[in-house]
C-alpha atoms as a PDB file:
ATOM      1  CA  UNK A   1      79.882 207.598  60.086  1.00  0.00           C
ATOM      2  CA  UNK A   2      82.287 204.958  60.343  1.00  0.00           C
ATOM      3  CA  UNK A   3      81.348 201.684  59.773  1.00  0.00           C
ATOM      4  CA  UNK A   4      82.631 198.476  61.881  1.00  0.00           C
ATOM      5  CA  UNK A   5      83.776 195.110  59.998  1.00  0.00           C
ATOM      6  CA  UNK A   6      82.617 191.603  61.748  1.00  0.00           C
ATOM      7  CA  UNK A   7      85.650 188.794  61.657  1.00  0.00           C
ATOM      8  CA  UNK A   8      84.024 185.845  61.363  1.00  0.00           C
ATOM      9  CA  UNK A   9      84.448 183.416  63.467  1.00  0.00           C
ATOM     10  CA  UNK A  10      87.214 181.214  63.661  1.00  0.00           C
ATOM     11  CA  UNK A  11      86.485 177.333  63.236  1.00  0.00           C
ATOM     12  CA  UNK A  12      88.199 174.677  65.527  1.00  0.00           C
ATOM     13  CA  UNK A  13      91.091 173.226  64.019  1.00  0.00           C
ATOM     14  CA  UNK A  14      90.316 169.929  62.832  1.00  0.00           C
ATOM     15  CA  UNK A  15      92.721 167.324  63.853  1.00  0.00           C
ATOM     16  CA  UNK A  16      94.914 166.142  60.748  1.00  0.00           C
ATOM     17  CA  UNK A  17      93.877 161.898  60.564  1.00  0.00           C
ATOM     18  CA  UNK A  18      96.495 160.123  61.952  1.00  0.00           C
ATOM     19  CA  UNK A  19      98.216 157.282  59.760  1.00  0.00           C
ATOM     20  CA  UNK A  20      96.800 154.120  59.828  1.00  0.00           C
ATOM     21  CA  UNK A  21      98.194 151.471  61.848  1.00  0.00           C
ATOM     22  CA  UNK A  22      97.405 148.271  60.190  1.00  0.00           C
ATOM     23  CA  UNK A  23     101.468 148.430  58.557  1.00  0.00           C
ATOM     24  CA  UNK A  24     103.093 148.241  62.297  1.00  0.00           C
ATOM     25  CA  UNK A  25     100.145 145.420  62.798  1.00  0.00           C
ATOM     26  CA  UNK A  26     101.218 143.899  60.233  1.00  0.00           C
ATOM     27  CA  UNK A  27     104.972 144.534  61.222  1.00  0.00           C
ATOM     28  CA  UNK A  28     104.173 142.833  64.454  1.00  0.00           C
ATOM     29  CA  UNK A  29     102.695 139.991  63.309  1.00  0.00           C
ATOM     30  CA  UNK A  30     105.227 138.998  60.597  1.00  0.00           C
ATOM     31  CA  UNK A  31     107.812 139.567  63.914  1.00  0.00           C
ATOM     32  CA  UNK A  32     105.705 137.008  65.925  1.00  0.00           C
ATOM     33  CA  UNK A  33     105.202 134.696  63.328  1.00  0.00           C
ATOM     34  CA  UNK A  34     108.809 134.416  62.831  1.00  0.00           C
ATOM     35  CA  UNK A  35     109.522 134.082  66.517  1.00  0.00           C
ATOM     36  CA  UNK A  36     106.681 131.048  66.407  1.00  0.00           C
ATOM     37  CA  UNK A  37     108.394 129.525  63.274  1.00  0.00           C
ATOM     38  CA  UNK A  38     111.818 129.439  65.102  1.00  0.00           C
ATOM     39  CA  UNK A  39     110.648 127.889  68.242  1.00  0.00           C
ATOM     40  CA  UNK A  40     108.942 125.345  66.476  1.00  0.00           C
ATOM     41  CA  UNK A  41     112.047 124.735  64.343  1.00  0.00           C
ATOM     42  CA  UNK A  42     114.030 124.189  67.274  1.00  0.00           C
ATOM     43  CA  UNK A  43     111.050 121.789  68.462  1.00  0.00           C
ATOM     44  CA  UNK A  44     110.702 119.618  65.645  1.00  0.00           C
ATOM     45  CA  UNK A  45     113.369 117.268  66.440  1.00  0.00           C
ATOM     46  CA  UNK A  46     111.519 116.181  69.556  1.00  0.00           C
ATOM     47  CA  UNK A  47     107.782 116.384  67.829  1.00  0.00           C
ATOM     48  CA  UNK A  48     109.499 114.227  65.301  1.00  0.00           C
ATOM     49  CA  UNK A  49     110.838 112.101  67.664  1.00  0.00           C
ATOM     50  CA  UNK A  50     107.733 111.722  69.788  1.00  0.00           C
ATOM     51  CA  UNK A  51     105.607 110.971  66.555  1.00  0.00           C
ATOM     52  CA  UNK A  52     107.519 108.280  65.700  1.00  0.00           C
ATOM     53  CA  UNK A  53     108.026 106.637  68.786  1.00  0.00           C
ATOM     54  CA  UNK A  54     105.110 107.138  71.213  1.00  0.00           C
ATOM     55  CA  UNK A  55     102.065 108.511  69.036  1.00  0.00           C
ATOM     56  CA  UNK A  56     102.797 106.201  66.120  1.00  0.00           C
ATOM     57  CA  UNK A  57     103.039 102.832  68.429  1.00  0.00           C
ATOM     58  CA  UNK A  58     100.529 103.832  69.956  1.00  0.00           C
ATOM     59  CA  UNK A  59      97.786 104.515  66.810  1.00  0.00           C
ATOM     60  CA  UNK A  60      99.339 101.407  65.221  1.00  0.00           C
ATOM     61  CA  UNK A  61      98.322  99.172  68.796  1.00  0.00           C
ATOM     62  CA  UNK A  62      94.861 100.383  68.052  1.00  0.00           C
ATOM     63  CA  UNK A  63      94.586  99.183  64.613  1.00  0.00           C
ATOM     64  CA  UNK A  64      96.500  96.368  65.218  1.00  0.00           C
ATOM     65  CA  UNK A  65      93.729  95.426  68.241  1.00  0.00           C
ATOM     66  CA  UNK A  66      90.846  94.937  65.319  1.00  0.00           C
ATOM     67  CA  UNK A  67      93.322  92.933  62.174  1.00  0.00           C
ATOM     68  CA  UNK A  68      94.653  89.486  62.081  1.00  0.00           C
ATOM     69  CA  UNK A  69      98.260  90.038  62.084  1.00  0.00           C
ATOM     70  CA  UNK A  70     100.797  87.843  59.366  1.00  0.00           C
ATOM     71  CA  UNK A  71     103.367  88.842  58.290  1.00  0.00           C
ATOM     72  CA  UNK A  72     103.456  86.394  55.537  1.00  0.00           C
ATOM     73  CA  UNK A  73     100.483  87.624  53.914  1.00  0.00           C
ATOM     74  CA  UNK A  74      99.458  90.596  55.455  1.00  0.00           C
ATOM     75  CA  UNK A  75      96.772  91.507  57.896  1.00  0.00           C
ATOM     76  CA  UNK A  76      93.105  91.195  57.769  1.00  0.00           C
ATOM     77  CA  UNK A  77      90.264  93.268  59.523  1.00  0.00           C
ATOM     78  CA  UNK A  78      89.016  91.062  61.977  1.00  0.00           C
ATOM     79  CA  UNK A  79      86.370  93.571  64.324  1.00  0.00           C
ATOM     80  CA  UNK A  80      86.416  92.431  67.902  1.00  0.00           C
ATOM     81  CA  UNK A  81      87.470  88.952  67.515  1.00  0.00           C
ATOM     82  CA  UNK A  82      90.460  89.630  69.325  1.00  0.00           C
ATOM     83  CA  UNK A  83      88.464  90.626  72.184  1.00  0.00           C
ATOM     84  CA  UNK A  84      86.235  87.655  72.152  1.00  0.00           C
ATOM     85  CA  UNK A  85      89.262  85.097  71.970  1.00  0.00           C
ATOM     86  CA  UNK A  86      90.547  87.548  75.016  1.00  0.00           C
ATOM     87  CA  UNK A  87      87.128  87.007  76.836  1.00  0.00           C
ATOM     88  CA  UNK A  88      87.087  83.449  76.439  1.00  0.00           C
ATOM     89  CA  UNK A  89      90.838  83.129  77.658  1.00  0.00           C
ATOM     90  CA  UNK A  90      90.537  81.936  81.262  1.00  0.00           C
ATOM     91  CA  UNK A  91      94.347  83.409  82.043  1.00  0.00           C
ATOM     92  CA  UNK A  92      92.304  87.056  81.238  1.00  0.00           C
ATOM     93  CA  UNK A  93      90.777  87.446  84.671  1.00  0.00           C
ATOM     94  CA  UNK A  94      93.177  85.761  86.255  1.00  0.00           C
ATOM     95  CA  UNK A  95      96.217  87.640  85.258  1.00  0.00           C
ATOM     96  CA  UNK A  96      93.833  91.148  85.948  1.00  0.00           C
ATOM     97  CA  UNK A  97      93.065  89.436  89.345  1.00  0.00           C
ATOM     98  CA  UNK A  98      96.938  89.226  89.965  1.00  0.00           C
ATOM     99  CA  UNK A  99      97.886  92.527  88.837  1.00  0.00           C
ATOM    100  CA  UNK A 100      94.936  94.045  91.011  1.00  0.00           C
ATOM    101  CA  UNK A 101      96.607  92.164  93.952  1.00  0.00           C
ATOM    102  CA  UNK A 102     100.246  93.493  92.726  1.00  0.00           C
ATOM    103  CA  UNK A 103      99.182  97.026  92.689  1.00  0.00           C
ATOM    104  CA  UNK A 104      97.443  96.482  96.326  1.00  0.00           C
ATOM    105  CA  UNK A 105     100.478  94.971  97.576  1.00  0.00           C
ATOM    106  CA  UNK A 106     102.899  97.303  95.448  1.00  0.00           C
ATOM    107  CA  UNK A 107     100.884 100.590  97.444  1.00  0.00           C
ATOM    108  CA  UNK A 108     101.080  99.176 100.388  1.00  0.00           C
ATOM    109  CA  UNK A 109     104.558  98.819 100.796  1.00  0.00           C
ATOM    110  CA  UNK A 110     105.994 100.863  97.901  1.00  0.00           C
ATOM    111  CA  UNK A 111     104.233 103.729  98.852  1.00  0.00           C
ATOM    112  CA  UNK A 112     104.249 104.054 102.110  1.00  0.00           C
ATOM    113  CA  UNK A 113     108.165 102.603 102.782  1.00  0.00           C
ATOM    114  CA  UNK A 114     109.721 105.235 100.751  1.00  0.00           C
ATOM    115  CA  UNK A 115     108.031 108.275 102.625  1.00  0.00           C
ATOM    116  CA  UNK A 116     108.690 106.831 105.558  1.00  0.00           C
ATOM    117  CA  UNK A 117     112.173 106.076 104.778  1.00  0.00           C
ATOM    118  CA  UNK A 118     112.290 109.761 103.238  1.00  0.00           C
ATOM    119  CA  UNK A 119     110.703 110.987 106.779  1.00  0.00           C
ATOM    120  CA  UNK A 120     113.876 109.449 108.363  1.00  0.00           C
ATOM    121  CA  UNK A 121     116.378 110.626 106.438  1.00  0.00           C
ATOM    122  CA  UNK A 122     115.309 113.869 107.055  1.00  0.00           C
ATOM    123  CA  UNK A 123     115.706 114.169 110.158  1.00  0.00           C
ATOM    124  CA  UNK A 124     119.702 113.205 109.939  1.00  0.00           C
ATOM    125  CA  UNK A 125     122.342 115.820 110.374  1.00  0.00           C
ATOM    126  CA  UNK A 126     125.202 114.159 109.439  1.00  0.00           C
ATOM    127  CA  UNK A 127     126.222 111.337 106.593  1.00  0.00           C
ATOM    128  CA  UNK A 128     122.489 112.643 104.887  1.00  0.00           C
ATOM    129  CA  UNK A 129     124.220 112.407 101.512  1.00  0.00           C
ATOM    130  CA  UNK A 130     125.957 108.937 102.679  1.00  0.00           C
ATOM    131  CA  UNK A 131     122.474 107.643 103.161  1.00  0.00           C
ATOM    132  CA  UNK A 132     121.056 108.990 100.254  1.00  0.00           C
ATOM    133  CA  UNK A 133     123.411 107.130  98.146  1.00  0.00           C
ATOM    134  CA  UNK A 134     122.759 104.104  99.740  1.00  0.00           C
ATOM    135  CA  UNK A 135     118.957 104.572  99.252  1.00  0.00           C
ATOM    136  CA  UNK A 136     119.613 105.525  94.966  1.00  0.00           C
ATOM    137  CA  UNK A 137     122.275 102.426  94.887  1.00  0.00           C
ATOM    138  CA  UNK A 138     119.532 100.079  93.790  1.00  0.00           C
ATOM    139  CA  UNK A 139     117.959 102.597  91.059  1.00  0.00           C
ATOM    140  CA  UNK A 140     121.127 102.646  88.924  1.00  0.00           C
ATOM    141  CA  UNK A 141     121.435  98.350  88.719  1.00  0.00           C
ATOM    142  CA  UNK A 142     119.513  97.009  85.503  1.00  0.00           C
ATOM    143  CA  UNK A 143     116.191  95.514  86.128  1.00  0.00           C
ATOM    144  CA  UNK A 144     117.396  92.443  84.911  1.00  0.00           C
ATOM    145  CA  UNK A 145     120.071  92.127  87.274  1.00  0.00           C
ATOM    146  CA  UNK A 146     117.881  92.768  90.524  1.00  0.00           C
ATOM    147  CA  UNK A 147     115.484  90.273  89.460  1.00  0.00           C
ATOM    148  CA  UNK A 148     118.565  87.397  88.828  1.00  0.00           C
ATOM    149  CA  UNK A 149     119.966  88.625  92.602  1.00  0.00           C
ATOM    150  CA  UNK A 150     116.938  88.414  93.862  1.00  0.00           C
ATOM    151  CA  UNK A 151     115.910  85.071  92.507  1.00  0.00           C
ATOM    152  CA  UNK A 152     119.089  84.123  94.538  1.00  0.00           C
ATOM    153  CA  UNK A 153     118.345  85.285  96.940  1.00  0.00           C
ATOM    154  CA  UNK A 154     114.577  83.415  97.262  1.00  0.00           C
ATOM    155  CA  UNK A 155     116.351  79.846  95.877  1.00  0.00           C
ATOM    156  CA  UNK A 156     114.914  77.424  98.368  1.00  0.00           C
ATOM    157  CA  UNK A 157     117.982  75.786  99.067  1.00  0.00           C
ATOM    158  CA  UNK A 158     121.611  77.544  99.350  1.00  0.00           C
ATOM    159  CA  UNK A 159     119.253  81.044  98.439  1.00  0.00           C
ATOM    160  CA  UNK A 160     120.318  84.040 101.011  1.00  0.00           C
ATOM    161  CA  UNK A 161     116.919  84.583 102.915  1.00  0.00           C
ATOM    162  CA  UNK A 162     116.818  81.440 103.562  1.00  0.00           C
ATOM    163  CA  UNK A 163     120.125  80.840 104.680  1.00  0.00           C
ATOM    164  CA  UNK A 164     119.763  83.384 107.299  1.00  0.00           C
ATOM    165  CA  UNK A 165     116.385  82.298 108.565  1.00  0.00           C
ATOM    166  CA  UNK A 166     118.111  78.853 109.077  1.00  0.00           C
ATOM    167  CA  UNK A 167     120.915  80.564 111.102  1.00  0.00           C
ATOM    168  CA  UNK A 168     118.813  82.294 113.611  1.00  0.00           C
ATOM    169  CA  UNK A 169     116.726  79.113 113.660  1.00  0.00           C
ATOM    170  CA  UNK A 170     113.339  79.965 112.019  1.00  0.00           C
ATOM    171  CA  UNK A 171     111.896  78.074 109.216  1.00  0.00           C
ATOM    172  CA  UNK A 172     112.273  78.339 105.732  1.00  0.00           C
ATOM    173  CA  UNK A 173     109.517  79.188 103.101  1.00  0.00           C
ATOM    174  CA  UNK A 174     109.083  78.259  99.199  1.00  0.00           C
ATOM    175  CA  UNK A 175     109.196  82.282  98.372  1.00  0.00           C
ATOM    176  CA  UNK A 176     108.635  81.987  94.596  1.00  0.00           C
ATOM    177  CA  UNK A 177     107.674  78.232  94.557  1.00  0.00           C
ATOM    178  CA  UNK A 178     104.375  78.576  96.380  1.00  0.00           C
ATOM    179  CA  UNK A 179     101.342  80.328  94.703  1.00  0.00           C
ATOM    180  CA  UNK A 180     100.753  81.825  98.306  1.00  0.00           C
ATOM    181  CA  UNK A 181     104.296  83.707  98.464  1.00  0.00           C
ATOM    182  CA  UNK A 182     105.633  84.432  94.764  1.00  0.00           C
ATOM    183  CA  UNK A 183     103.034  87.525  94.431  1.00  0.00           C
ATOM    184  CA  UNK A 184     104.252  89.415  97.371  1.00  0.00           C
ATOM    185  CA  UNK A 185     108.048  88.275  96.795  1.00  0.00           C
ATOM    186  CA  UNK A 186     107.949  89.809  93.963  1.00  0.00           C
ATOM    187  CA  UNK A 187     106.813  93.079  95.376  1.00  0.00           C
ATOM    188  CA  UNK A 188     109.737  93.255  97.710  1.00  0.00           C
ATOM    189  CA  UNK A 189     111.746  92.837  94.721  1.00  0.00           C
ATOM    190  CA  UNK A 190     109.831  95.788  92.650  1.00  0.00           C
ATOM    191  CA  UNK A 191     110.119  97.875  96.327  1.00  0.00           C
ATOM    192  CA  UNK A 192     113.646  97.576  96.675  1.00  0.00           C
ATOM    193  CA  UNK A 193     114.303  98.227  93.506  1.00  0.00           C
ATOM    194  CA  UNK A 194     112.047 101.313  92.529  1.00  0.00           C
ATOM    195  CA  UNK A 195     112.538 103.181  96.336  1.00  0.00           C
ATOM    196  CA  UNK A 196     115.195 105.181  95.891  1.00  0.00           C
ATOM    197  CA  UNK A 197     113.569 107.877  92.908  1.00  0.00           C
ATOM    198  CA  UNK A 198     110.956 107.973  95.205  1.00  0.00           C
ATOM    199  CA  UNK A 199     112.532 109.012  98.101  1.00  0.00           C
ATOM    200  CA  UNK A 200     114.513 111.453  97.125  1.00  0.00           C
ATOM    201  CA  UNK A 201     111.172 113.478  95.562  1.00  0.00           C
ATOM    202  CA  UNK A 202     109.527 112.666  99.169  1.00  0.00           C
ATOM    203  CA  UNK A 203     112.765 114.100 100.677  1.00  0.00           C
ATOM    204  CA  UNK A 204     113.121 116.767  98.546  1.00  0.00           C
ATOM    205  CA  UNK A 205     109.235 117.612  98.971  1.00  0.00           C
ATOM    206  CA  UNK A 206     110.257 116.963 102.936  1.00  0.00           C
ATOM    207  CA  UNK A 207     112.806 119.489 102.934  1.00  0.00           C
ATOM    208  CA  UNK A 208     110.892 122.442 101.485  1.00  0.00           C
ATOM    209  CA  UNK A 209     108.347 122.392 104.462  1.00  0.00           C
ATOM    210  CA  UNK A 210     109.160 125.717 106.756  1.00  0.00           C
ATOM    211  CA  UNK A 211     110.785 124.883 110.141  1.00  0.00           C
ATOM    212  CA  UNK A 212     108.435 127.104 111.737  1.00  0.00           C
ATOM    213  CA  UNK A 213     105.579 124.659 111.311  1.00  0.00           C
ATOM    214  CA  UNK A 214     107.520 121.988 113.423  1.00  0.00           C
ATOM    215  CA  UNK A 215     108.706 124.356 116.226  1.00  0.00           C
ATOM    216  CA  UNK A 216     105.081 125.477 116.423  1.00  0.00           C
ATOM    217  CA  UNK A 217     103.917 121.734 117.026  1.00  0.00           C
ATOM    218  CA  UNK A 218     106.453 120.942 119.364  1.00  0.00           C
ATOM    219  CA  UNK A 219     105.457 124.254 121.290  1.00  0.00           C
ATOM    220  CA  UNK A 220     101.896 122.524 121.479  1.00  0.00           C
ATOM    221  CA  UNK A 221     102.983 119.724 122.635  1.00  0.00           C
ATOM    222  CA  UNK A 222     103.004 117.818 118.989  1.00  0.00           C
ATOM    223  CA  UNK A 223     104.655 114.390 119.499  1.00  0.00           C
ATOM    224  CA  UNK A 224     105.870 112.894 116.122  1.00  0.00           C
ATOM    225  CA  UNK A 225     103.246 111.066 115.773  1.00  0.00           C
ATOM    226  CA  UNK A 226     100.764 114.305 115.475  1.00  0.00           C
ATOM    227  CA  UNK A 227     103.632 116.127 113.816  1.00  0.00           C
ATOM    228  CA  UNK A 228     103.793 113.920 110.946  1.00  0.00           C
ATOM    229  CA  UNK A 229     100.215 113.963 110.373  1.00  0.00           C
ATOM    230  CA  UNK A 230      99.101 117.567 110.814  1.00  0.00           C
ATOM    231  CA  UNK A 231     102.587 119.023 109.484  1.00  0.00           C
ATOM    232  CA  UNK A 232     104.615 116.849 107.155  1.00  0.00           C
ATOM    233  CA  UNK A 233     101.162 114.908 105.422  1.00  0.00           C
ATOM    234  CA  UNK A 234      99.023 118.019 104.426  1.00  0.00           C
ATOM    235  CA  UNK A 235     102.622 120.106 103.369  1.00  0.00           C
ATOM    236  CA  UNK A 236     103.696 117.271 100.916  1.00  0.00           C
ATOM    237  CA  UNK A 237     100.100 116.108  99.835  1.00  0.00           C
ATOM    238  CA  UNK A 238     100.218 116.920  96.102  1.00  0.00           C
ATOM    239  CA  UNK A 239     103.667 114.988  95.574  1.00  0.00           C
ATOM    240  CA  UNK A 240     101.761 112.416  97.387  1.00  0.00           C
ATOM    241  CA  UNK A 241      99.211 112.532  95.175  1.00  0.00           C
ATOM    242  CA  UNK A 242     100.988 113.037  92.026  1.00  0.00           C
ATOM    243  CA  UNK A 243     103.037 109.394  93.149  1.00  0.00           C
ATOM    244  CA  UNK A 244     100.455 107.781  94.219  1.00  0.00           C
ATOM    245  CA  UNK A 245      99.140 108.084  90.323  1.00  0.00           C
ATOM    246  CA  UNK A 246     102.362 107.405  88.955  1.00  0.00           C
ATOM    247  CA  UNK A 247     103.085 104.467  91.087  1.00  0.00           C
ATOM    248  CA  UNK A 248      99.653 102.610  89.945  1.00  0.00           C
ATOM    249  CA  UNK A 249      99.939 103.333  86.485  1.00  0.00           C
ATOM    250  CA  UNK A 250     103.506 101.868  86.647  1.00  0.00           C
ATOM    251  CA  UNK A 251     102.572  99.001  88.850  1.00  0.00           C
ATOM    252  CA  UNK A 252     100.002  97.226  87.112  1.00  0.00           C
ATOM    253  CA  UNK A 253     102.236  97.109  84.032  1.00  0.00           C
ATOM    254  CA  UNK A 254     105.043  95.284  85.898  1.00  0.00           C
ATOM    255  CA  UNK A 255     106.169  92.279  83.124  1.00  0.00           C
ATOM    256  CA  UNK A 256     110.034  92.286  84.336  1.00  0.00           C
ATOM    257  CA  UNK A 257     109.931  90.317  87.731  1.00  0.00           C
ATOM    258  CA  UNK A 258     107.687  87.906  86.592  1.00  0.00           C
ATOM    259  CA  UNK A 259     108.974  87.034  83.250  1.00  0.00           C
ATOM    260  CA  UNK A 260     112.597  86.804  84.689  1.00  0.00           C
ATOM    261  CA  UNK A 261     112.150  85.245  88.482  1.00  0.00           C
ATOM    262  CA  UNK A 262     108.960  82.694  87.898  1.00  0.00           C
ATOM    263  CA  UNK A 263     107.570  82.946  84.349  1.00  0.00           C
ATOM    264  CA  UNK A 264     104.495  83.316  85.286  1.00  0.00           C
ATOM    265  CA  UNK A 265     104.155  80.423  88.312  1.00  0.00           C
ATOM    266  CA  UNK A 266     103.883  78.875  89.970  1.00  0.00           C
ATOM    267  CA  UNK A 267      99.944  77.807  88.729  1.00  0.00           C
ATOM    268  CA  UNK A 268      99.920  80.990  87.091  1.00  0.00           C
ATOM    269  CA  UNK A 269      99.868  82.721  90.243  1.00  0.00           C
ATOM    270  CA  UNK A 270     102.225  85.641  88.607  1.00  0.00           C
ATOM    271  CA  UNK A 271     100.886  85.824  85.483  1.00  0.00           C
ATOM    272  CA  UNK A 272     100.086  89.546  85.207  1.00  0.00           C
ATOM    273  CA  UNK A 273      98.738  91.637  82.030  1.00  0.00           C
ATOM    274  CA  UNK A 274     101.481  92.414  80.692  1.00  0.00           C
ATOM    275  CA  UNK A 275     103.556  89.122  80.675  1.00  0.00           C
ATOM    276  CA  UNK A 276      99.808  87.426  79.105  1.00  0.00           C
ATOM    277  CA  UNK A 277     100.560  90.475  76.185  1.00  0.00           C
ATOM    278  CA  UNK A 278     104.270  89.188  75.984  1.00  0.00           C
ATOM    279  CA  UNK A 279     102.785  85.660  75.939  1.00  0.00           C
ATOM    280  CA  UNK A 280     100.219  86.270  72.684  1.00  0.00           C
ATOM    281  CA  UNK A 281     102.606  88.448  71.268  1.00  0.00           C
ATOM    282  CA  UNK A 282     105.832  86.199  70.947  1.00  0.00           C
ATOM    283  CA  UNK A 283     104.769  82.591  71.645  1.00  0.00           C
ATOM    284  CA  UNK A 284     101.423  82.316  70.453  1.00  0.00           C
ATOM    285  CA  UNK A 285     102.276  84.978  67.325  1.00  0.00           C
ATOM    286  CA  UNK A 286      98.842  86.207  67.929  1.00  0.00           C
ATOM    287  CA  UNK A 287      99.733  90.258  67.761  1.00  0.00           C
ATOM    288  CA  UNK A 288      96.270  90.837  67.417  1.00  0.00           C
ATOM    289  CA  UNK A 289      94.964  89.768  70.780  1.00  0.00           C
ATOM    290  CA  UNK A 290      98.462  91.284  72.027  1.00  0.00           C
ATOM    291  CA  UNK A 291      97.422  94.286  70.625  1.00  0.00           C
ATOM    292  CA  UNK A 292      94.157  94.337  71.634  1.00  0.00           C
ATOM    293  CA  UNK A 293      94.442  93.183  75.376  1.00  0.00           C
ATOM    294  CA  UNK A 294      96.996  96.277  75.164  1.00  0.00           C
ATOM    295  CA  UNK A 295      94.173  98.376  74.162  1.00  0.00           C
ATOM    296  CA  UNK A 296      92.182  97.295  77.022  1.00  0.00           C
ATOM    297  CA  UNK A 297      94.990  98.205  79.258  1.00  0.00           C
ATOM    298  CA  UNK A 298      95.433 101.648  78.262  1.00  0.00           C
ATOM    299  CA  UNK A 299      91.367 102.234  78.293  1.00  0.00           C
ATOM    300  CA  UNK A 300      91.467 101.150  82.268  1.00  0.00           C
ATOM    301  CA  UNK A 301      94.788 103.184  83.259  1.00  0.00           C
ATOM    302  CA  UNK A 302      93.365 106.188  81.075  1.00  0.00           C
ATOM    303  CA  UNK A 303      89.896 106.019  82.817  1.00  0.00           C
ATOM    304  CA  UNK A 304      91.585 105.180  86.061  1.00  0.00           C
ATOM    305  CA  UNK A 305      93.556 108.671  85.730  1.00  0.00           C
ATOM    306  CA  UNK A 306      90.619 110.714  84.780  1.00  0.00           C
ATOM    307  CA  UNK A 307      88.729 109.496  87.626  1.00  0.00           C
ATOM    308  CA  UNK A 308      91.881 109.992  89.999  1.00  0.00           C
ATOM    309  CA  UNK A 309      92.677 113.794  88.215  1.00  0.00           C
ATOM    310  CA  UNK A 310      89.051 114.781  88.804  1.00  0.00           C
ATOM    311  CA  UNK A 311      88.549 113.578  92.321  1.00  0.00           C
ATOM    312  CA  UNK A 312      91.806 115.052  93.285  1.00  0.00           C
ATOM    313  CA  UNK A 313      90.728 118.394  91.475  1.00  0.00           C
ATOM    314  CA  UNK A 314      87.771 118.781  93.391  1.00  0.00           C
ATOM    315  CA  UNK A 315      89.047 117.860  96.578  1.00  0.00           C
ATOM    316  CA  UNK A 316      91.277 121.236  96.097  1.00  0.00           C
ATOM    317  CA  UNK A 317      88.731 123.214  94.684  1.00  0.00           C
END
């Protein structure tokens, strides 16, 4: 009788562990953290730079706001006296009253001539870069120097504008002698001279709007009017936005025109905040309340730009 043997039965093969991974981890991260320390090495010139001479000034205007600054003897802590000699100032709402009334004036004109001159120029065929040249001409002369043409140019007697108005027979005006005509002189000046970068980004903006969208109006019987405002506005609306911002931040710090062309007449009807900081700063030798009205500046333009980010952000949302 023959007896039958039972094979047991064979076991699934166990896969063999595989090796860890934490060494090509670690491989990986010593490869990005050299990457990281190289880019920031290449950085560090410009963090430097920008520590020193914007986040540094900037910290130091903030301390310098609450200390009585000399030199002599070095400063005190003085809290928010500053502020209260800035409160008590009568100049203080007047020179924020008249570079409220800048920036109106500076909007109206300086924002809307550029786009419209940047509206024009786009629709020219031939001489465009002629034209454009023209337009940036003013851009490249120093600030200085526009506002000692211009100051010329507004003299009351042999000045240029009022030479011509003389010639075709109209009358003259004071222009920066009369408290009624210095603001808004002054905001030709600041227009004139501050167009040109503007237009080109309008143009440039202008220029990257599909032709389609025009042809499409005109075959609906668009006339430029409606063209301009259903087309060419709503295409170009965040560089209008974005300019609008820029131009009101850089506005109501304007100090050039009227330090150079009036000094801050006539009646103090040009005295803006900045040229009242230059005033505390270097003829009073009160860096404090420089510092601090400073201070205040930068509080209103910083809560004047969240305001304007977050409206604008939900306006696209």
């Amino acid at each position: 009788m023959s007896t039958s043997l039972k094979t047991p039965p064979r076991r699934a093969a166990t896969p063999s562990p595989s090796p860890p991974a934490a060494p090509k981890q670690r491989g990986a991260r010593r490869r990005s953290l050299r990457e990281h320390v190289t880019a920031y090495g290449f950085l560090s010139a410009a963090l430097v730079i920008f520590a020193l001479f914007s986040w540094w000034p900037i910290v130091r205007n903030v301390l310098l706001g609450f200390q009585h600054v000399n030199f002599a003897t070095g400063n005190t802590w003085a809290g928010f006296a500053n502020f209260d000699t800035l409160f008590h100032d009568p100049l203080f709402l007047t020179a924020w009253k008249n570079t409220a009334v800048f920036t109106l004036y500076a909007l109206l004109l300086g924002f809307a001539v550029p786009f419209l001159t940047a509206v024009v120029l786009n629709e020219f065929r031939h001489a465009r870069a002629y034209f454009r040249i023209l337009v940036y001409l003013p851009v490249m002369l120093p600030p200085v120097v526009v506002a000692l043409m211009w100051k010329w140019f507004y003299d009351p007697g042999p000045g240029l504008l009022n030479e011509i108005l003389r010639t075709v027979h109209l009358p003259t005006s004071a222009w920066l002698d009369s408290s009624a005509t210095s603001l808004i002189s002054l905001v030709l000046v600041t227009t004139w001279a501050n167009m040109g970068t503007t237009t080109l980004i309008y143009l440039a903006a202008l220029q990257t709007i599909p032709g389609e969208l025009y042809e499409a109006a005109e075959l609906d019987g668009a006339n430029l009017w409606q063209r301009l405002r259903h087309v060419t506005v709503p295409q170009t609306r965040f560089v209008l936005l974005v300019l609008l911002l820029l131009q009101i931040v850089a506005t109501m710090q304007v100090f050039t025109e009227p330090y150079v062309m009036t000094g801050g007449g006539p009646q103090d009807s040009t005295v803006t905040v900045m040229f009242l900081v230059y005033r505390y700063a270097f003829v009073y030798n009160d860096f404090g309340t420089a510092s601090a009205l400073s201070l205040l500046l930068l509080l209103v333009l910083g809560a004047f730009s969240a305001l304007y980010l977050r409206v604008t952000r939900g306006s696209k949302e």
